[in-house]
Protein backbone atom coordinates (compact mmCIF):
# COMPACT_ATOMS: atom_id res chain seq x y z
CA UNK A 1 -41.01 -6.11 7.22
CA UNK A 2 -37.38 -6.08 6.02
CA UNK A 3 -35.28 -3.31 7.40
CA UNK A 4 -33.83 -0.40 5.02
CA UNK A 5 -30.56 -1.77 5.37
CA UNK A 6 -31.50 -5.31 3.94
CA UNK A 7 -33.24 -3.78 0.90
CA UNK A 8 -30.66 -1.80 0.30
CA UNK A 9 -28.35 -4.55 0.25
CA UNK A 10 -30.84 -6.91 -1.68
CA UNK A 11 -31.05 -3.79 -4.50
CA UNK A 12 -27.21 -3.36 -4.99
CA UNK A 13 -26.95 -7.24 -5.11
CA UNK A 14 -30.42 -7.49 -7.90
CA UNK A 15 -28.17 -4.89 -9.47
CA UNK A 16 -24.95 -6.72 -10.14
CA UNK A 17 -26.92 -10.19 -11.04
CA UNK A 18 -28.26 -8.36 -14.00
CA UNK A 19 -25.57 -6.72 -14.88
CA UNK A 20 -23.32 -10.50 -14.76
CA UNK A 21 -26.07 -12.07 -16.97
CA UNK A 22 -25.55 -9.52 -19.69
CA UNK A 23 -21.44 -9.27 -19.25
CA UNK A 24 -21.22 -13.18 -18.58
CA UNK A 25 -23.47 -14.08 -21.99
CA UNK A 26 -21.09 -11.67 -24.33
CA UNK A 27 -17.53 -12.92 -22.68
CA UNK A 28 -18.78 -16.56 -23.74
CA UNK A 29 -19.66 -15.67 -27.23
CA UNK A 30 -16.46 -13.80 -27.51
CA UNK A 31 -14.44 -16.34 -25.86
CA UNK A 32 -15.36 -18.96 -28.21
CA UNK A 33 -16.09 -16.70 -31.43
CA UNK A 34 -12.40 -15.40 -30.75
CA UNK A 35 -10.69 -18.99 -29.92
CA UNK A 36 -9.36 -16.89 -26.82
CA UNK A 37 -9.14 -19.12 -23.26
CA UNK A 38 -8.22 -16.35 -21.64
CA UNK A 39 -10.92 -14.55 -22.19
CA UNK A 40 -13.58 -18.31 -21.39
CA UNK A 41 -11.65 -17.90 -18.16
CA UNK A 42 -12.70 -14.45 -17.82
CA UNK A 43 -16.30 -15.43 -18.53
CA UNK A 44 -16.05 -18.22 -16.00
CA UNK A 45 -15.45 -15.85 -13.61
CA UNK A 46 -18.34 -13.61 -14.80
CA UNK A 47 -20.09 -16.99 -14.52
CA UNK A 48 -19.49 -17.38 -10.83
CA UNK A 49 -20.22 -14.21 -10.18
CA UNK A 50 -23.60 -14.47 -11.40
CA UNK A 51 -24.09 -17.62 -9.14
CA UNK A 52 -22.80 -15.67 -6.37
CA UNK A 53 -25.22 -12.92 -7.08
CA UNK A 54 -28.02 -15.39 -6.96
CA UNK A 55 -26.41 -16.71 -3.31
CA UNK A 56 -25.91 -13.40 -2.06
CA UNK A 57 -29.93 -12.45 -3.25
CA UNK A 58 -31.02 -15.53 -1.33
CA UNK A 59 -28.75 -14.87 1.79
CA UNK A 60 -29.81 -11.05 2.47
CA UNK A 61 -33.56 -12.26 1.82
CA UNK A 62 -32.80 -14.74 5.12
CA UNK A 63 -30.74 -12.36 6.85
CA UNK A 64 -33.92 -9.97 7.24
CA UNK A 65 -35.91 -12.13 8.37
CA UNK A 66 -36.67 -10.63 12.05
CA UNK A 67 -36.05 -12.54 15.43
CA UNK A 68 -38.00 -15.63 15.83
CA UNK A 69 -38.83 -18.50 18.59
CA UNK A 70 -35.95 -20.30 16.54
CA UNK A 71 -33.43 -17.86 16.00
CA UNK A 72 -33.11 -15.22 19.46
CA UNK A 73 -30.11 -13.82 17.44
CA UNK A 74 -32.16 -13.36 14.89
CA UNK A 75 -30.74 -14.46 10.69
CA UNK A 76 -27.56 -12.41 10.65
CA UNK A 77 -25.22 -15.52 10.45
CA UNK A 78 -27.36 -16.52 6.91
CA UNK A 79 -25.49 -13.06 5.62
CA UNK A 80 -21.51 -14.47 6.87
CA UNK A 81 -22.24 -17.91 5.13
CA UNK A 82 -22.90 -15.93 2.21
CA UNK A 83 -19.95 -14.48 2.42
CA UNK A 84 -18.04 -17.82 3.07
CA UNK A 85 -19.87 -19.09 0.04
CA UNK A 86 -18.84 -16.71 -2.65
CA UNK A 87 -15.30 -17.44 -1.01
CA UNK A 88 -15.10 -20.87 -1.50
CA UNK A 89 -16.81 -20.45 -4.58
CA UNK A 90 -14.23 -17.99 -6.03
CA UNK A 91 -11.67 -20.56 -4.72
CA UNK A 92 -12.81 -23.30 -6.69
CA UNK A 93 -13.14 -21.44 -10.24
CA UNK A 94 -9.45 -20.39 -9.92
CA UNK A 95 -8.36 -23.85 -9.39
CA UNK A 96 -10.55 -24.78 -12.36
CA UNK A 97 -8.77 -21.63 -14.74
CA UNK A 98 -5.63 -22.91 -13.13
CA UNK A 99 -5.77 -26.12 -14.64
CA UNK A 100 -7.34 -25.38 -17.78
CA UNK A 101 -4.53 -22.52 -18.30
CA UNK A 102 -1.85 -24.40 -17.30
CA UNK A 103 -3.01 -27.35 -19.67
CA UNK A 104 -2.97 -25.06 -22.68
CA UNK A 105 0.58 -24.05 -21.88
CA UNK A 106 1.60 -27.33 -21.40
CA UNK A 107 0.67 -27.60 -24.97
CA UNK A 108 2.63 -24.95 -26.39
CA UNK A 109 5.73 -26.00 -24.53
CA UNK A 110 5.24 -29.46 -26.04
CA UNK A 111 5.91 -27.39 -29.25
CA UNK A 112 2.17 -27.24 -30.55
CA UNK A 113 0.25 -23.96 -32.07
CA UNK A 114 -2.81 -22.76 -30.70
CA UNK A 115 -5.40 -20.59 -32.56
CA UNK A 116 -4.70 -16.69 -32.77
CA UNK A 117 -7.23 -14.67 -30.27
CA UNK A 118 -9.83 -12.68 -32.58
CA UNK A 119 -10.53 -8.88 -31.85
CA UNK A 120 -13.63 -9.95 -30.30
CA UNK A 121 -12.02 -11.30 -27.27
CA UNK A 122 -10.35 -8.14 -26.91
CA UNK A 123 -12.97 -6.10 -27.12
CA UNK A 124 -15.22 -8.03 -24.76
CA UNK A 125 -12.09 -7.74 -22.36
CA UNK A 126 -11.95 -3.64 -22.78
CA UNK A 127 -16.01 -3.52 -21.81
CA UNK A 128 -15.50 -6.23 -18.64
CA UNK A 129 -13.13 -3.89 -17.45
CA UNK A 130 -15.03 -0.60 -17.64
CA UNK A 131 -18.07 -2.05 -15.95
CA UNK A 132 -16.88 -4.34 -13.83
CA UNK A 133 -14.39 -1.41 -12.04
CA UNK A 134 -18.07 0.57 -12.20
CA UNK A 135 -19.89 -2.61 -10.01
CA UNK A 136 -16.82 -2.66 -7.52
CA UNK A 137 -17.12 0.89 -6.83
CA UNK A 138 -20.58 1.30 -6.31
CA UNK A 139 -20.86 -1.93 -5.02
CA UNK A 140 -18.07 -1.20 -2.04
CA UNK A 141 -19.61 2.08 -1.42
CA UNK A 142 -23.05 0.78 -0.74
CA UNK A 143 -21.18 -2.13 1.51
CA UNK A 144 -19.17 0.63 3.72
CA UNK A 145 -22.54 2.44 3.99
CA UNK A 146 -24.55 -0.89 5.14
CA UNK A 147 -21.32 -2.25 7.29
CA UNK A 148 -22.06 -5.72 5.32
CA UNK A 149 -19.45 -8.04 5.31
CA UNK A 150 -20.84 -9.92 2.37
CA UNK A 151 -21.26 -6.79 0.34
CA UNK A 152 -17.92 -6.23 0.48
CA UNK A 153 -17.13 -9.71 -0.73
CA UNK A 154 -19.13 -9.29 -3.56
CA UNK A 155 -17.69 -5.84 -4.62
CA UNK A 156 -13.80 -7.26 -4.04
CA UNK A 157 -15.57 -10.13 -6.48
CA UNK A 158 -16.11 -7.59 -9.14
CA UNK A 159 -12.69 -6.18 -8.63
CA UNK A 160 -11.36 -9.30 -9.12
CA UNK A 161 -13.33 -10.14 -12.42
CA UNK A 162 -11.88 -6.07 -13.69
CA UNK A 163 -8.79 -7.03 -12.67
CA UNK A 164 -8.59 -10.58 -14.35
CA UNK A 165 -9.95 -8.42 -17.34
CA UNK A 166 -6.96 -6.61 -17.33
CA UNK A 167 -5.00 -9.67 -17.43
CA UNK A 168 -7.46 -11.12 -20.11
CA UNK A 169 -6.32 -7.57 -22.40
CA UNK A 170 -2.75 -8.01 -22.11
CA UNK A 171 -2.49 -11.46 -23.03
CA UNK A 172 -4.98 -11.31 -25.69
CA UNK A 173 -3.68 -8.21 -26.84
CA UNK A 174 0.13 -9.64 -27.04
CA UNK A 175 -1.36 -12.85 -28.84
CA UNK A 176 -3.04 -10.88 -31.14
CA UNK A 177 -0.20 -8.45 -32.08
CA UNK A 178 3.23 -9.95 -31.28
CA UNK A 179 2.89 -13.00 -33.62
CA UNK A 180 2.47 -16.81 -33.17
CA UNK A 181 5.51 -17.25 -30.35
CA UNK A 182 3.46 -14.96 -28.45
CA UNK A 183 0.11 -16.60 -28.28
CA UNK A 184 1.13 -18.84 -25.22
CA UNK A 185 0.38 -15.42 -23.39
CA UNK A 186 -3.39 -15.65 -23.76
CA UNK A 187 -3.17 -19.10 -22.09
CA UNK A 188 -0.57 -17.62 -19.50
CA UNK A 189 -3.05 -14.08 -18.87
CA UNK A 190 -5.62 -16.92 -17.82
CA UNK A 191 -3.84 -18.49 -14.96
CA UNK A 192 -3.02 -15.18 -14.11
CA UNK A 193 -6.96 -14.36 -13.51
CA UNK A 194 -6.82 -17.59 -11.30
CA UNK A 195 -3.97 -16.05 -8.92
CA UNK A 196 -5.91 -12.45 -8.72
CA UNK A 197 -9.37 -14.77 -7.73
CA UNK A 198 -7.08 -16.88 -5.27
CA UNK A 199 -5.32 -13.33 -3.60
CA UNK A 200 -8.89 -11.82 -2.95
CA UNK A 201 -11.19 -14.96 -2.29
CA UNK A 202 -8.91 -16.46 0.57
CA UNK A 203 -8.93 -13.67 3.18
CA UNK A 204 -12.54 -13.39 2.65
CA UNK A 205 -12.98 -17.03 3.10
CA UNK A 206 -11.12 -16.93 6.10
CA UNK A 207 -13.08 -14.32 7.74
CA UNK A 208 -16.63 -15.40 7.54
CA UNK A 209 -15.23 -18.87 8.53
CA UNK A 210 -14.02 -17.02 11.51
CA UNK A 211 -16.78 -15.30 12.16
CA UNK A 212 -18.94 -18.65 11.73
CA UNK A 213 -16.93 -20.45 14.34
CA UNK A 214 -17.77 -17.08 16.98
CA UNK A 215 -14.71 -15.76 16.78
CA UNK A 216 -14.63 -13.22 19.35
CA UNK A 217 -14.25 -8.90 18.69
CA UNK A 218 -10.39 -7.92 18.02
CA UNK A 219 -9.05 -7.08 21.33
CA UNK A 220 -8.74 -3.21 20.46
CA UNK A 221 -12.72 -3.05 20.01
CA UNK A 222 -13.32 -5.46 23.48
CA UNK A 223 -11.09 -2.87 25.14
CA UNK A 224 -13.51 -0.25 23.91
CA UNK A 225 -16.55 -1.50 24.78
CA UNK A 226 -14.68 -2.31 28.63
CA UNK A 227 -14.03 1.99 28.30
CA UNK A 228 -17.20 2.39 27.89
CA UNK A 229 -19.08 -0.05 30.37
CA UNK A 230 -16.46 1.14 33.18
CA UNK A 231 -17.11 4.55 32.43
CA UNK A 232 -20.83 4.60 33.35
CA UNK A 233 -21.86 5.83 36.58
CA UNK A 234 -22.63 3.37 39.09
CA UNK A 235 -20.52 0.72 37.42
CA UNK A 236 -17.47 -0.10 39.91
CA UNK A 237 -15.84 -3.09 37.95
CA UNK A 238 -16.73 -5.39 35.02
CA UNK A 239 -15.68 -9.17 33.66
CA UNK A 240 -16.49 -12.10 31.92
CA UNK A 241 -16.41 -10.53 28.48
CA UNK A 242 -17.79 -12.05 25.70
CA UNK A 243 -18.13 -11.44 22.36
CA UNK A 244 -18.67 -12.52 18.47
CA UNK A 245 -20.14 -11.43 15.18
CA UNK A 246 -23.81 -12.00 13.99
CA UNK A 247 -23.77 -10.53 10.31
CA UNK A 248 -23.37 -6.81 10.73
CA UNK A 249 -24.19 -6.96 14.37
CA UNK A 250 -22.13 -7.94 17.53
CA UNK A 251 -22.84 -9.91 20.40
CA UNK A 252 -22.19 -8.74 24.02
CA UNK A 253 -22.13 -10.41 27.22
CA UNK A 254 -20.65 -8.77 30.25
CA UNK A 255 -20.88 -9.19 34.29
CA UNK A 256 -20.61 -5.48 35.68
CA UNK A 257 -20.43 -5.23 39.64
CA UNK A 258 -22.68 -2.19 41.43
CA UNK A 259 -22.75 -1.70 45.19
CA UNK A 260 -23.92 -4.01 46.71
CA UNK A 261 -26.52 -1.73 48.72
CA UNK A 262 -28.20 -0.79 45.70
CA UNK A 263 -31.94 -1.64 45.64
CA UNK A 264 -32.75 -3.65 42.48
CA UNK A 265 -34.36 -1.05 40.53
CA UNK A 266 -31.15 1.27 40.65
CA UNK A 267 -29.02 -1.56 39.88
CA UNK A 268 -31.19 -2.38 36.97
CA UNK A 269 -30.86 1.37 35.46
CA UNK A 270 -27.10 0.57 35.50
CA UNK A 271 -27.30 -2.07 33.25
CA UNK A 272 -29.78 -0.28 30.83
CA UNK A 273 -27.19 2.88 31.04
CA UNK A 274 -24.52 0.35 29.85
CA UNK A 275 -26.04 -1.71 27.77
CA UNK A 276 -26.83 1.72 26.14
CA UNK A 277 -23.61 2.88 26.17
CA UNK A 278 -22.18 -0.25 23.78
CA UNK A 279 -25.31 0.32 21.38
CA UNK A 280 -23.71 3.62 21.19
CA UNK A 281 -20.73 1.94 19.32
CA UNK A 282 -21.99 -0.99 17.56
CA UNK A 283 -25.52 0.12 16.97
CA UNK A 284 -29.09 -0.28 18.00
CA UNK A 285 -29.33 -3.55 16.76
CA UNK A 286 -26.44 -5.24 18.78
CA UNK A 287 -27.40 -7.62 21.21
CA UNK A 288 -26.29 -6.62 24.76
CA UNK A 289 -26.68 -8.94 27.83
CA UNK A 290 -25.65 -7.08 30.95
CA UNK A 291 -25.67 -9.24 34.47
CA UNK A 292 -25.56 -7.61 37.18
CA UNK A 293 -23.30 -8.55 40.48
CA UNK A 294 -22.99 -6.84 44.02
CA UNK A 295 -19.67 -5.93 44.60
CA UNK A 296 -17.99 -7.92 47.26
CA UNK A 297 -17.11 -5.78 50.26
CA UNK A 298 -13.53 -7.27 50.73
CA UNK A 299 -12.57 -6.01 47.50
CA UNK A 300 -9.93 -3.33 47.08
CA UNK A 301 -10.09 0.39 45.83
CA UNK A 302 -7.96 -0.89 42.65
CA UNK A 303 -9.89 -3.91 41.17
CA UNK A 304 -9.05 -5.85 38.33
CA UNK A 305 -11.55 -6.43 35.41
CA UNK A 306 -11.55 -10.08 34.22
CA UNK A 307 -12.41 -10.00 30.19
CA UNK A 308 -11.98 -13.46 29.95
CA UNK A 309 -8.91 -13.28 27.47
CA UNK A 310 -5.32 -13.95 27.05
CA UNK A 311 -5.31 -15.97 30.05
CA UNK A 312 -2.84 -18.65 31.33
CA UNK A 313 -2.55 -21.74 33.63
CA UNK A 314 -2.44 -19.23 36.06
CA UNK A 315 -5.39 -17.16 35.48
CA UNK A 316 -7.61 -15.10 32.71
CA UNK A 317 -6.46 -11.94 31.31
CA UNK A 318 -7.55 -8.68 32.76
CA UNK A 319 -7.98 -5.01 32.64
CA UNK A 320 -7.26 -2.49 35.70
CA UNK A 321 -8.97 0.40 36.77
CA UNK A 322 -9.03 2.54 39.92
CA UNK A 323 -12.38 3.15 41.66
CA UNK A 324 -12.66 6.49 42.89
């Protein structure tokens, strides 16, 4: 059974499909009807959305799937190559409005006239902007709810398309009104939309790469969860940190020493009690690995905690902490 989050995420996604088909179809009809390639551009980018609506739908389905014999981690890494699809995705329409733009300007440069933008195109342009800022909003607010990475790419996605739109106005709006020299800007407003696609889909593409090659926590939230393992009773040191991204959910690995005249069972309640105490800050559905080690007698009251980081030829990186 899929989790609330996941049909949450799966509604809000179902959501802006629909809405894409409907937006995407009228752009296109006023695109062509009003001889406008700013506004085809703009409906290319509808277009894409509405493929990465359909990638995203497919991608949360996966993602809530539950833990299986082949995946111990369970599907979250199905949700950051969704994310790293719509990326690339967004990447390669740009360079497709880039060229078709820039080959229309080329044109007028080379001293020919291209057709006058009809009121269509700037109507259609008025409405993509209205609902479009309407699907990044709601869209974003879900994603913040639902901590979804991919979310969040979709609803910077819609931005993009509201804020090509407003490209798409202006230069269909000057074409239309400041006579014939003027027409190059509908051409020009297009290859605009391609840099506002190119500013929003890179980081994003960057990230969920990232994340897909297990990049590790930023070192302000590994210093965190080291707080918060060190500051459980019982635990006198901690090292070999690791950690990385699984969808939504994190990843934690993390060798804790206990004294070494502990019997088993009490050292075992230590590791539940910190294991606990990182679920506390990434959420019930992390995935915590605690080993447990006796603490060597020949080590000193201050002890310093190997994470595993910014080390050197000379050694890893570490964190210090006085044992009372």
């Amino acid at each position: 059974m899929r989790s609330e989050r996941i049909e949450r995420a799966l509604f809000v996604s179902w959501v802006g499909l629909w809405i894409n088909v409907v937006l995407t179809t009228f752009k296109f009809i006023a695109g062509f009807a009003g001889n406008s390639a700013a506004m085809v551009a703009d409906a290319v980018h509808s277009l894409s959305d509405f493929a990465t609506d359909i990638v995203a739908v497919i991608g949360f389905r996966i993602t809530g799937r539950p833990v299986d014999r082949s995946h111990d981690y369970g599907h979250g890494k199905f949700e950051t190559l969704t994310t790293v699809i719509v990326g690339v995705s967004l990447l390669v329409v740009a360079a497709g409005i880039f060229y078709s733009g820039g080959k229309r300007v080329l044109l007028v440069l080379q001293g020919e006239t291209i057709p006058r933008p009809g009121m269509i195109a700037l109507i259609a342009a008025i409405v993509s902007i209205v609902v479009k800022e309407w699907l990044y909003l709601y869209t974003k607010k879900e994603a913040i709810s639902l901590s979804s990475d991919a979310l969040m790419a979709k609803a910077w996605d819609h931005r993009s398309d509201a804020l090509s739109s407003v490209g798409t106005l202006l230069g269909i709006g000057g074409a239309i009104f400041l006579g014939p020299s003027a027409r190059i800007l509908d051409p020009i407003a297009a290859m605009a939309v391609g840099a506002a696609i190119v500013k929003v889909a890179l980081p994003i593409t960057i990230q969920g790469v990232s994340e897909l090659l297990e990049e590790s926590l930023d070192p302000e939230q590994e210093q965190e969860i080291m707080e918060a393992i060190l500051n459980v009773s019982g635990v006198e040191g901690a090292h070999h940190l690791r950690t990385r991204r699984i969808g939504a959910n994190v990843a934690v690995e993390v060798h804790i020493l206990v004294n070494r005249d502990l019997r088993i069972s009490d050292a075992h309640d230590i590791s539940t009690v910190a294991e606990d105490a990182v679920r506390v800050i990434h959420g019930e559905e992390s995935f915590i690995s605690v080993h447990v080690e006796p603490r060597a007698e020949n080590i000193p009251d201050r002890i310093l905690f190997d994470d595993g980081h910014n080390g050197s030829e000379d050694g890893p990186g570490h964190h210090e902490r006085v044992i009372d």
